[in-house]
PDB file of N, CA and C in Angstrom:
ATOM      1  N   UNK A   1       9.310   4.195  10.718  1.00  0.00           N
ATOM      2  CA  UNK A   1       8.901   3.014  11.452  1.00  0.00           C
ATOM      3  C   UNK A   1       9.970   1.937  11.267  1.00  0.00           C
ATOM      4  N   UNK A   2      10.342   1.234  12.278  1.00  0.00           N
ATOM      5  CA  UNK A   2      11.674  -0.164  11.979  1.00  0.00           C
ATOM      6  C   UNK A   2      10.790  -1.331  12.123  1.00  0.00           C
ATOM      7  N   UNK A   3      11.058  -1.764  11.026  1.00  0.00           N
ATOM      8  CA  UNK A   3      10.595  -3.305  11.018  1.00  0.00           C
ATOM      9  C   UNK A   3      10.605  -4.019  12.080  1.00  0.00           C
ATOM     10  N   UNK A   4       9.426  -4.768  12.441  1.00  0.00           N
ATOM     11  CA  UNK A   4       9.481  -6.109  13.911  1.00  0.00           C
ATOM     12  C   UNK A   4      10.457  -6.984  13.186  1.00  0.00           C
ATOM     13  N   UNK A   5      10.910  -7.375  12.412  1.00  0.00           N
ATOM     14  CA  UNK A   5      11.738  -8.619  12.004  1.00  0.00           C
ATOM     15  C   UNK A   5      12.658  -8.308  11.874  1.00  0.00           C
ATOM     16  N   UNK A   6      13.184  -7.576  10.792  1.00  0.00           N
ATOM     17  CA  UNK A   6      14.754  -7.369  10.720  1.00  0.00           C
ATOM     18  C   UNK A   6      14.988  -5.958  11.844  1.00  0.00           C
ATOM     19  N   UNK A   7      14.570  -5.193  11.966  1.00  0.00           N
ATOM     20  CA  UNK A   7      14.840  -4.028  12.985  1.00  0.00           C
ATOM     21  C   UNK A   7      15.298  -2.811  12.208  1.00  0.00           C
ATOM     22  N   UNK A   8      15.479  -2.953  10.831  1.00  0.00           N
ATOM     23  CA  UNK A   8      15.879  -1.743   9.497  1.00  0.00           C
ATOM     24  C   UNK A   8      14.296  -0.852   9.233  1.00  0.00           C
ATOM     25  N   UNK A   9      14.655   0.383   9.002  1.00  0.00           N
ATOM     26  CA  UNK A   9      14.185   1.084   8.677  1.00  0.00           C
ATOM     27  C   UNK A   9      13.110   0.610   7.720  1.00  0.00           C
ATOM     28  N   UNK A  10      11.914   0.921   7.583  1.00  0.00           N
ATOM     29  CA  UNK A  10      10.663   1.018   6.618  1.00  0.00           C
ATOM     30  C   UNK A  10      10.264   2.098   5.759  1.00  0.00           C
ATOM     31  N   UNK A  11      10.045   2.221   4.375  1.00  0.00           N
ATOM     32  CA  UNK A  11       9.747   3.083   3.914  1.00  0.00           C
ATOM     33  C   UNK A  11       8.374   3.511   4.059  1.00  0.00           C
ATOM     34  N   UNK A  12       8.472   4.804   4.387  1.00  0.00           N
ATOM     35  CA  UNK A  12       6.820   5.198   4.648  1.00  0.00           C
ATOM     36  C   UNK A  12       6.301   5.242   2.885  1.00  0.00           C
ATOM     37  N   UNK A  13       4.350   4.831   2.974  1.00  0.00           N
ATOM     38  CA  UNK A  13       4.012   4.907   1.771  1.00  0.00           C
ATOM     39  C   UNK A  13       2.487   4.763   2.249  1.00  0.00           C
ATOM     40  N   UNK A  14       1.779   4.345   1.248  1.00  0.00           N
ATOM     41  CA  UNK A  14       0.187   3.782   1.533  1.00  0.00           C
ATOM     42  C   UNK A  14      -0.274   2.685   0.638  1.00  0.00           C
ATOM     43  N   UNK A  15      -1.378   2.672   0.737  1.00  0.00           N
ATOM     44  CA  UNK A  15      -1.972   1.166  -0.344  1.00  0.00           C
ATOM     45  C   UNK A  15      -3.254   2.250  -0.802  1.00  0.00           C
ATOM     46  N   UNK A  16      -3.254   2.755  -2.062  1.00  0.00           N
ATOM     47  CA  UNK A  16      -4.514   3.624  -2.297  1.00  0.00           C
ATOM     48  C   UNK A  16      -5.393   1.937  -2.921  1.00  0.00           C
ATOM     49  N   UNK A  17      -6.985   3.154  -2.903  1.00  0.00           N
ATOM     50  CA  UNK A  17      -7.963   2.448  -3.051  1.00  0.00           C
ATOM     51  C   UNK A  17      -8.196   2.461  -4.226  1.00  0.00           C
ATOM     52  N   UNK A  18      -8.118   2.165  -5.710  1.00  0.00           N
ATOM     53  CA  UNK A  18      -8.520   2.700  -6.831  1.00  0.00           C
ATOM     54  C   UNK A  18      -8.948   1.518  -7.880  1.00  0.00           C
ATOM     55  N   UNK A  19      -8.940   1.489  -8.952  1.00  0.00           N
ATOM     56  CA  UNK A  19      -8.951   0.392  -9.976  1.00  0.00           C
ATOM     57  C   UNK A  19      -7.879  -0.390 -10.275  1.00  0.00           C
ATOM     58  N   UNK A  20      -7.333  -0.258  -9.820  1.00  0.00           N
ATOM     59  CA  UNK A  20      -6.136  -1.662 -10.021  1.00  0.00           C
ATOM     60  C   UNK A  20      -5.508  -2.216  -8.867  1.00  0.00           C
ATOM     61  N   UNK A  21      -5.212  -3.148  -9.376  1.00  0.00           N
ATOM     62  CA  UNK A  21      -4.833  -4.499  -8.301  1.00  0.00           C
ATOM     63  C   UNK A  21      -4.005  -3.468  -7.122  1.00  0.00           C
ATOM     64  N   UNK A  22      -4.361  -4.470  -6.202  1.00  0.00           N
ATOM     65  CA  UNK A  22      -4.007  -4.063  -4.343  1.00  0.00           C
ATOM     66  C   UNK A  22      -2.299  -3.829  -4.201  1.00  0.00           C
ATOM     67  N   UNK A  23      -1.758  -2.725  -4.085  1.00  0.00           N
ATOM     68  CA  UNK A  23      -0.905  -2.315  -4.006  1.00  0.00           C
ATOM     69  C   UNK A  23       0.190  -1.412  -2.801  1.00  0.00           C
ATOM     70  N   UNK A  24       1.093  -1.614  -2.459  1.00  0.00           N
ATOM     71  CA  UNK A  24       1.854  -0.384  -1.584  1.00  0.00           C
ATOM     72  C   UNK A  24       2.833   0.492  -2.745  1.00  0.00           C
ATOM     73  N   UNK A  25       2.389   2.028  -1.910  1.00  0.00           N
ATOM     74  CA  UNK A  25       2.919   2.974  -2.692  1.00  0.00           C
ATOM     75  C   UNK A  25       4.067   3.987  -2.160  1.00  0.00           C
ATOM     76  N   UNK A  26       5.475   4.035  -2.894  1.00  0.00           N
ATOM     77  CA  UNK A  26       6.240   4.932  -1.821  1.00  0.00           C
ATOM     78  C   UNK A  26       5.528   6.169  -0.886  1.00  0.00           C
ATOM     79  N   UNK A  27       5.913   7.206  -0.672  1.00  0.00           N
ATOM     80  CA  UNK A  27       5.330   8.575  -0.170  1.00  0.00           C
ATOM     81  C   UNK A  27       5.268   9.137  -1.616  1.00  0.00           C
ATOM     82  N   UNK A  28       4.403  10.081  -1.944  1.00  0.00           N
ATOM     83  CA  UNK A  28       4.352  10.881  -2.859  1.00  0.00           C
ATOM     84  C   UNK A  28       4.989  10.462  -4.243  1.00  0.00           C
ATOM     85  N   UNK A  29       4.436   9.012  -4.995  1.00  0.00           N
ATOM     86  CA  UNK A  29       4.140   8.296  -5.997  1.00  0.00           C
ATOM     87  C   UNK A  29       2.631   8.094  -5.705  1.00  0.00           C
ATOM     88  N   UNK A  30       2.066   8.205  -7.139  1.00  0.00           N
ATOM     89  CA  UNK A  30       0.578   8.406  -7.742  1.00  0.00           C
ATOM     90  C   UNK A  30       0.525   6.830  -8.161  1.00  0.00           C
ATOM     91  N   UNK A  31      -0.966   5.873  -7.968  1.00  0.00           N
ATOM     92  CA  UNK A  31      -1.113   4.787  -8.756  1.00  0.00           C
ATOM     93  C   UNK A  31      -1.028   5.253 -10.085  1.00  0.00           C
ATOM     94  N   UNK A  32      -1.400   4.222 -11.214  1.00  0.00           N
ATOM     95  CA  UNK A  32      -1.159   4.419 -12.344  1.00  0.00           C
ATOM     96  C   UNK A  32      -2.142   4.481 -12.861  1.00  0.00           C
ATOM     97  N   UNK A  33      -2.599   5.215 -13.842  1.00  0.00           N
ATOM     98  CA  UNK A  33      -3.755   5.949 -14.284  1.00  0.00           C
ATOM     99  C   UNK A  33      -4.252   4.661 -15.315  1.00  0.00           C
ATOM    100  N   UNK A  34      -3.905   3.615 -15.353  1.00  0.00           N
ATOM    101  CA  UNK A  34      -5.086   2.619 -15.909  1.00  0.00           C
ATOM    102  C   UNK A  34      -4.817   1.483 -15.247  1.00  0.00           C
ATOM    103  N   UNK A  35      -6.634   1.585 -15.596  1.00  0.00           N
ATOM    104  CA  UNK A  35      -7.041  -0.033 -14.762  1.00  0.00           C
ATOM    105  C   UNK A  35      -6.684  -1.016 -14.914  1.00  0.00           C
ATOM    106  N   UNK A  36      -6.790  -1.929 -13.778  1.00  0.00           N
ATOM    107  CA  UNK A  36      -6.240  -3.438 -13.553  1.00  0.00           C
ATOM    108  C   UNK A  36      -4.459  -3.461 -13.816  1.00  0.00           C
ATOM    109  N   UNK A  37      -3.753  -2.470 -13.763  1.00  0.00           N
ATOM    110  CA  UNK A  37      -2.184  -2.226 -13.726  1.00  0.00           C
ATOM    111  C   UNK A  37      -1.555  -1.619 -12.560  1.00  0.00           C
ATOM    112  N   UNK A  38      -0.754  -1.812 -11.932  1.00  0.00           N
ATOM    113  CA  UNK A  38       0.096  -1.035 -10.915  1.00  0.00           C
ATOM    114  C   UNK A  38       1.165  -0.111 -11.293  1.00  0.00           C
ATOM    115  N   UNK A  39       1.630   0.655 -10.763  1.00  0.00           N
ATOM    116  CA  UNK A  39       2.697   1.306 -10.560  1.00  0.00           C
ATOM    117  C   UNK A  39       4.139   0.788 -11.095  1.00  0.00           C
ATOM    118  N   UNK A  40       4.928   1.692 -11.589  1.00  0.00           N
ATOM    119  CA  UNK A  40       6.407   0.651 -11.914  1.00  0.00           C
ATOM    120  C   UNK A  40       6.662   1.178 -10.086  1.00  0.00           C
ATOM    121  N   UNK A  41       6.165   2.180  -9.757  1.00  0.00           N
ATOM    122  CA  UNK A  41       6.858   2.233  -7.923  1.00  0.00           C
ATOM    123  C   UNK A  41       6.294   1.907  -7.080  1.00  0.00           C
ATOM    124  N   UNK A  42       5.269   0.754  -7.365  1.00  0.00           N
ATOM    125  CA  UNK A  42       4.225   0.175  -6.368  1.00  0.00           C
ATOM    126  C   UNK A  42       4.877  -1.374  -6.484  1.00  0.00           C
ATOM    127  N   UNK A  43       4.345  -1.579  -4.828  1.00  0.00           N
ATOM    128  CA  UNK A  43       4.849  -3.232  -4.711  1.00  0.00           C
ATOM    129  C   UNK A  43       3.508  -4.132  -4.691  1.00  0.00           C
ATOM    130  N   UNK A  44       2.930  -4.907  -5.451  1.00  0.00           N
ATOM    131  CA  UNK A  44       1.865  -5.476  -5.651  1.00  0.00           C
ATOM    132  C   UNK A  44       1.849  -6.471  -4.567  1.00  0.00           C
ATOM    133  N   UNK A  45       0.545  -6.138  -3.686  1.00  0.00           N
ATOM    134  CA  UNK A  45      -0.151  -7.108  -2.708  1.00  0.00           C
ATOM    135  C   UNK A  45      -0.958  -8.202  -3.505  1.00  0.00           C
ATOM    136  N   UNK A  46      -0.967  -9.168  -2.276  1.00  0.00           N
ATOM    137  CA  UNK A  46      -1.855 -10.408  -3.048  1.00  0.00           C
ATOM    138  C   UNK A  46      -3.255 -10.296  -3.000  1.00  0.00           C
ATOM    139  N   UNK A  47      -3.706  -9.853  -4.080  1.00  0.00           N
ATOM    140  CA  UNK A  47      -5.626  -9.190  -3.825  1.00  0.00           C
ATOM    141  C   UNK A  47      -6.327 -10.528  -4.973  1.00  0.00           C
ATOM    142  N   UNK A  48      -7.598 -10.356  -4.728  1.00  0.00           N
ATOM    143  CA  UNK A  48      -8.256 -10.383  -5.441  1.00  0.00           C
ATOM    144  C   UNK A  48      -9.322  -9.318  -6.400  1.00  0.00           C
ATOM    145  N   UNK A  49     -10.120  -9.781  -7.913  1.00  0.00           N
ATOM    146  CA  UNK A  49     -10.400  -8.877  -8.125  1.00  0.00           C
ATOM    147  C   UNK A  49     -12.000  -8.439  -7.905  1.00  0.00           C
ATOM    148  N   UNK A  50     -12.247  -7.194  -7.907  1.00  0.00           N
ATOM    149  CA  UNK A  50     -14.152  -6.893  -7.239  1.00  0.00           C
ATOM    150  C   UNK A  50     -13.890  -5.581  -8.172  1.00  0.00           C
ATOM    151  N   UNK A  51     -15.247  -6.118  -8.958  1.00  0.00           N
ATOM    152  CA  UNK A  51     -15.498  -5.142 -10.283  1.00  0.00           C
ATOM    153  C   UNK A  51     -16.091  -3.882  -9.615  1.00  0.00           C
ATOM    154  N   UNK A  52     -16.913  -3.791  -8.821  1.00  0.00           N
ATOM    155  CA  UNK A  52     -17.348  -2.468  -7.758  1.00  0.00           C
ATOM    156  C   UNK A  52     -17.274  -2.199  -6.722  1.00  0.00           C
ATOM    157  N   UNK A  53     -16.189  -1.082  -6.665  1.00  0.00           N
ATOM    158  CA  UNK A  53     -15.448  -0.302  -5.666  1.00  0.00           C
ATOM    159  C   UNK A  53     -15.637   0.934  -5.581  1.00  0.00           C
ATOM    160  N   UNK A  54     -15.455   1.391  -4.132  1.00  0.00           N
ATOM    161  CA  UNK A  54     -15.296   2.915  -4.225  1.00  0.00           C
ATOM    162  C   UNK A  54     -13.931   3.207  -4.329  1.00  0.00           C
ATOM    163  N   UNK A  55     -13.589   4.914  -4.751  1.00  0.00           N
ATOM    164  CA  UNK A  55     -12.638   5.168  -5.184  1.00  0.00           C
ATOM    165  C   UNK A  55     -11.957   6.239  -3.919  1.00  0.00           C
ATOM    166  N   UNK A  56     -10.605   6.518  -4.146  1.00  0.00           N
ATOM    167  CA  UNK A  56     -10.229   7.606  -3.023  1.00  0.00           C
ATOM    168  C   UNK A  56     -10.428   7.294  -1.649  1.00  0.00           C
ATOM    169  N   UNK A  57      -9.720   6.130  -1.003  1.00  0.00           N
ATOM    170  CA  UNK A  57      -9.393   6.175   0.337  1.00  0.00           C
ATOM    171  C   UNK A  57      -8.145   5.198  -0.039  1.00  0.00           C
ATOM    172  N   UNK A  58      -7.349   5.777   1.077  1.00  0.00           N
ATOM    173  CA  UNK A  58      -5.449   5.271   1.134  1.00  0.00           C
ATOM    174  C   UNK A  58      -5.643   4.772   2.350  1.00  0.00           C
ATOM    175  N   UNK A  59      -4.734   3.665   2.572  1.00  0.00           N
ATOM    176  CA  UNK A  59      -4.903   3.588   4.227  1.00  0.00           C
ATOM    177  C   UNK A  59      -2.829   3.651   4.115  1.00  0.00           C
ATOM    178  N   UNK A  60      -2.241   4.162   5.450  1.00  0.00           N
ATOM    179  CA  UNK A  60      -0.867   4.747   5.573  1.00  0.00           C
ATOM    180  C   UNK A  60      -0.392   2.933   6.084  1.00  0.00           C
ATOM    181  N   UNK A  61       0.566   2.997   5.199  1.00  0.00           N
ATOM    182  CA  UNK A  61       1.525   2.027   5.418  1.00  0.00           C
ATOM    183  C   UNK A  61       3.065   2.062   5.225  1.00  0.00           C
ATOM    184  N   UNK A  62       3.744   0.900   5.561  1.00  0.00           N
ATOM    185  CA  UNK A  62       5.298   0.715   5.284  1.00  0.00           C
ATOM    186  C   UNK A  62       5.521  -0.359   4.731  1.00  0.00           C
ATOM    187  N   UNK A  63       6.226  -0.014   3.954  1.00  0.00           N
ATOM    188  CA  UNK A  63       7.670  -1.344   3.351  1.00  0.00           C
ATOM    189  C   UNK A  63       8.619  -1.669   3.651  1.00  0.00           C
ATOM    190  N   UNK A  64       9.166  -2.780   3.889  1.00  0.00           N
ATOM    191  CA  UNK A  64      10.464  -3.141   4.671  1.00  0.00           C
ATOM    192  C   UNK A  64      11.220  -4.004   2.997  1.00  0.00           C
ATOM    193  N   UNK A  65      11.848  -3.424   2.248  1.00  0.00           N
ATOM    194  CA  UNK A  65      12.432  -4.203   1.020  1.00  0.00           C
ATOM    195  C   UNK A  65      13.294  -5.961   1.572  1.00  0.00           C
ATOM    196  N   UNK A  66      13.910  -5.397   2.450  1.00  0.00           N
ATOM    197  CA  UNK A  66      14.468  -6.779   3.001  1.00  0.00           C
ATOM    198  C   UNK A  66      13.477  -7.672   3.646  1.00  0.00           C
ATOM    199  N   UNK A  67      12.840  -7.823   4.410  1.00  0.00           N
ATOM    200  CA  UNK A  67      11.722  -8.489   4.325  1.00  0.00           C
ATOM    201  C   UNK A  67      10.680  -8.671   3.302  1.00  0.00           C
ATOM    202  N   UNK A  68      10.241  -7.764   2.842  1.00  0.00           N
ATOM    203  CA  UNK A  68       8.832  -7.736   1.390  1.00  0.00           C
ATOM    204  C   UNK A  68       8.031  -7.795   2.252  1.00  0.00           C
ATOM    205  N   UNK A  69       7.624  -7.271   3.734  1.00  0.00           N
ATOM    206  CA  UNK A  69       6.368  -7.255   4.507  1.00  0.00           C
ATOM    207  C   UNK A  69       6.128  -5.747   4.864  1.00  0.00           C
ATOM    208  N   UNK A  70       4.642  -5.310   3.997  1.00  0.00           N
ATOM    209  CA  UNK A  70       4.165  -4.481   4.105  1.00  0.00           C
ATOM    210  C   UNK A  70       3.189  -4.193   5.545  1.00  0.00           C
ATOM    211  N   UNK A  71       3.414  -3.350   6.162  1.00  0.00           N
ATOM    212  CA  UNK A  71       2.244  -3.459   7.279  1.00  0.00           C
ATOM    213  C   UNK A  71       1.292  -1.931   7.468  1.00  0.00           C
ATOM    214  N   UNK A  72       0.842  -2.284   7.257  1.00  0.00           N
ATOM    215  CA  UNK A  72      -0.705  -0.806   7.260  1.00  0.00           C
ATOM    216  C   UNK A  72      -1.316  -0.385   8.652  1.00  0.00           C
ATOM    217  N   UNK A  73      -1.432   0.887   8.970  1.00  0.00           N
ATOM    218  CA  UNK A  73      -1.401   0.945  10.085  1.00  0.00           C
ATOM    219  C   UNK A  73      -3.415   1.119  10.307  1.00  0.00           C
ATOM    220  N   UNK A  74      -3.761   0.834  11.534  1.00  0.00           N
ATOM    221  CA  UNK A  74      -5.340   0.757  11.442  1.00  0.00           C
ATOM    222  C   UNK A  74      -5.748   2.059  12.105  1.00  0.00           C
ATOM    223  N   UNK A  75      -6.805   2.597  11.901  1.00  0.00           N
ATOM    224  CA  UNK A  75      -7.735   3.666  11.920  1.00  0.00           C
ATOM    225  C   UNK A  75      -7.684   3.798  13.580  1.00  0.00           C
ATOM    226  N   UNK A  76      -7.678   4.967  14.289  1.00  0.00           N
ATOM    227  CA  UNK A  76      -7.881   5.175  15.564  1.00  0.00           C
ATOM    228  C   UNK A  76      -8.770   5.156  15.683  1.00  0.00           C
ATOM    229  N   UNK A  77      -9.210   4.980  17.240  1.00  0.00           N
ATOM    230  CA  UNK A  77     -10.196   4.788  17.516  1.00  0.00           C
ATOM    231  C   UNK A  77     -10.662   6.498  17.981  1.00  0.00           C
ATOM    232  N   UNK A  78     -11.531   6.727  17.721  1.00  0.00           N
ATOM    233  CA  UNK A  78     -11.719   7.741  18.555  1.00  0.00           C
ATOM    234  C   UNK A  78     -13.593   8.054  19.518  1.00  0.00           C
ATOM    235  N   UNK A  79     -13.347   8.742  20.348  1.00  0.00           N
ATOM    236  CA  UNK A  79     -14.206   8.267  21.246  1.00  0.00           C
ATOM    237  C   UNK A  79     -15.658   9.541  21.592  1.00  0.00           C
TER     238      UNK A  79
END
């Protein structure tokens, strides 16, 4: 995917759903197996925190490093 702003390439990745703070994740890097911590290969979104969550849903996103704007792509519709 190329960035709307600068027009450079995006790294494909996702934002998993899990116990720690709101995050983007390269392709095939795992969050980090304890809570309320991120990834050393995750780029931390600005979240807040909610003590009960469900676990195991990713939604597919990109990173643009030269910008720092992550954008997530939304669920199709289907009919």
């Amino acid at each position: 995917m190329t960035c709307p702003y600068c027009k450079k390439e995006m790294k494909p990745g996702y934002i998993p759903n899990a116990n720690q703070p709101v995050q983007w994740l390269p392709e095939g890097k795992k969050p980090s197996p304890f809570s309320f911590s991120t990834s050393d290969d995750g780029v931390e979104l600005k979240n807040s925190f909610k003590p009960f969550k469900l676990n195991g849903y990713v939604a597919e996103a990109y990173y643009c490093p030269a910008c720092k704007v992550v954008i997530a792509k939304a669920k199709e519709e289907t009919l």
